[in-house]
Protein backbone atom coordinates (compact mmCIF):
# COMPACT_ATOMS: atom_id res chain seq x y z
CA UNK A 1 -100.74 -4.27 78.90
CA UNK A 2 -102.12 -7.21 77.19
CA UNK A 3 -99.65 -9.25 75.19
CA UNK A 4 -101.83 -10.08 72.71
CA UNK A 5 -102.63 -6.36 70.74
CA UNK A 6 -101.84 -6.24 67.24
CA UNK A 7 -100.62 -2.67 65.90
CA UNK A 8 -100.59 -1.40 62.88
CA UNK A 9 -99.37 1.54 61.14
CA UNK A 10 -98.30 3.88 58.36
CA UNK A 11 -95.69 6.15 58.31
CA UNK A 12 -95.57 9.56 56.22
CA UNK A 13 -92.70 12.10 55.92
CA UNK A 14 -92.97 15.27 56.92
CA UNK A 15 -91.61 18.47 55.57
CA UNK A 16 -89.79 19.41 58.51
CA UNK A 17 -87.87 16.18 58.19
CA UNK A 18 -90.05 13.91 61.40
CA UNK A 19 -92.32 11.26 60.33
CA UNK A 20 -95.86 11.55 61.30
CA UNK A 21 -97.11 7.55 62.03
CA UNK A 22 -100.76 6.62 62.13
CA UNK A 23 -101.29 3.74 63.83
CA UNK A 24 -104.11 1.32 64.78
CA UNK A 25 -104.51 -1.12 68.02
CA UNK A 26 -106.63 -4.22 68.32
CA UNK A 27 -106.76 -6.28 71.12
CA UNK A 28 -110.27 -7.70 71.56
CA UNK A 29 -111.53 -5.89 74.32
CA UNK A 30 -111.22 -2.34 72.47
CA UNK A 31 -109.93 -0.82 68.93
CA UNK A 32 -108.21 2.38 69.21
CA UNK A 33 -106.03 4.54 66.35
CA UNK A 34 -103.34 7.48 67.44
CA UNK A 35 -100.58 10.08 65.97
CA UNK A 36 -96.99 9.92 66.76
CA UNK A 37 -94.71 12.08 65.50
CA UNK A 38 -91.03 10.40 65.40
CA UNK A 39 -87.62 10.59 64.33
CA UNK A 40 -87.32 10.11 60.26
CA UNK A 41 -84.53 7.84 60.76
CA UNK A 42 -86.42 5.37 62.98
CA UNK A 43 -86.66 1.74 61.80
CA UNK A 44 -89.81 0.10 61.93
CA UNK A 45 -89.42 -1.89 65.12
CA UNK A 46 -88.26 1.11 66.92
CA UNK A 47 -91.30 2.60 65.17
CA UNK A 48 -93.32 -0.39 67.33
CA UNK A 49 -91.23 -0.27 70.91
CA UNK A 50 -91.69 3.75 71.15
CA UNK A 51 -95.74 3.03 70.77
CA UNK A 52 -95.81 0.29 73.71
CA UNK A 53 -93.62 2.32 75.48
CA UNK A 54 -96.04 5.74 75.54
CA UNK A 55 -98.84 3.55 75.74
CA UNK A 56 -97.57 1.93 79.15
CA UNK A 57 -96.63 5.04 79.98
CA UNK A 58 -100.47 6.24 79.78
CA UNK A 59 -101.62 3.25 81.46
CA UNK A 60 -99.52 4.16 84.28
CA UNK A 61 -99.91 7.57 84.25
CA UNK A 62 -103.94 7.28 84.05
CA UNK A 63 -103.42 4.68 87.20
CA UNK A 64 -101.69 7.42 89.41
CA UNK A 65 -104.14 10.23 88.37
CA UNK A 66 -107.28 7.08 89.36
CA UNK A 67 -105.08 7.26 92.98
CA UNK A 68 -104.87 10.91 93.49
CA UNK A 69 -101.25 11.07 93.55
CA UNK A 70 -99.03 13.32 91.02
CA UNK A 71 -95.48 11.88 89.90
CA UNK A 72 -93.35 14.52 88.43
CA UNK A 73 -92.71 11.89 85.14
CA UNK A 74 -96.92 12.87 84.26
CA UNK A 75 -96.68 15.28 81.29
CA UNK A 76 -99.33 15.52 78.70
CA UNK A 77 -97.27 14.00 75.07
CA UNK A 78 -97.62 16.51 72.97
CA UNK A 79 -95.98 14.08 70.29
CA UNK A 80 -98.90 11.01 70.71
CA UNK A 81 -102.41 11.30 70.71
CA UNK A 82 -104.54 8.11 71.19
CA UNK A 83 -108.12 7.94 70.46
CA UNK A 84 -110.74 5.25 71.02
CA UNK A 85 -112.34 3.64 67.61
């Protein structure tokens, strides 16, 4: 993942108590904008970490499905949805 992609997001609370973020990505090449639904008690850099962390996760997990080969960590997230802008 590049180190130079600036996020951006907005955070609203839910009725069932979980936060629903809205967030956008620029980093040159592409701009993309997603859903996560989160914690209500998460701060705002743990907001930031769990998005780089599900989208590594997708990077990786689009790189083994590109190979052919199924890990038992690839899941479809239910709880992030990333689209292209």
């Amino acid at each position: 993942m590049s180190k130079n992609i600036d996020i951006r997001f907005t955070a609203k609370p839910l009725s069932s108590g979980n936060l629903q973020v809205k967030f956008y990505i620029r980093n040159g090449r592409k701009s993309s904008y997603g859903y996560l639904l989160t914690r209500s008690e998460c701060t705002e850099e743990e907001i930031l970490e769990e998005i780089k962390q599900r989208l590594a996760r997708r990077t990786e997990s689009r790189m083994d499905l590109l190979r052919f080969t199924f890990k038992n960590r690839w899941k479809d997230d239910h709880q992030f949805f990333l689209y292209s802008a």
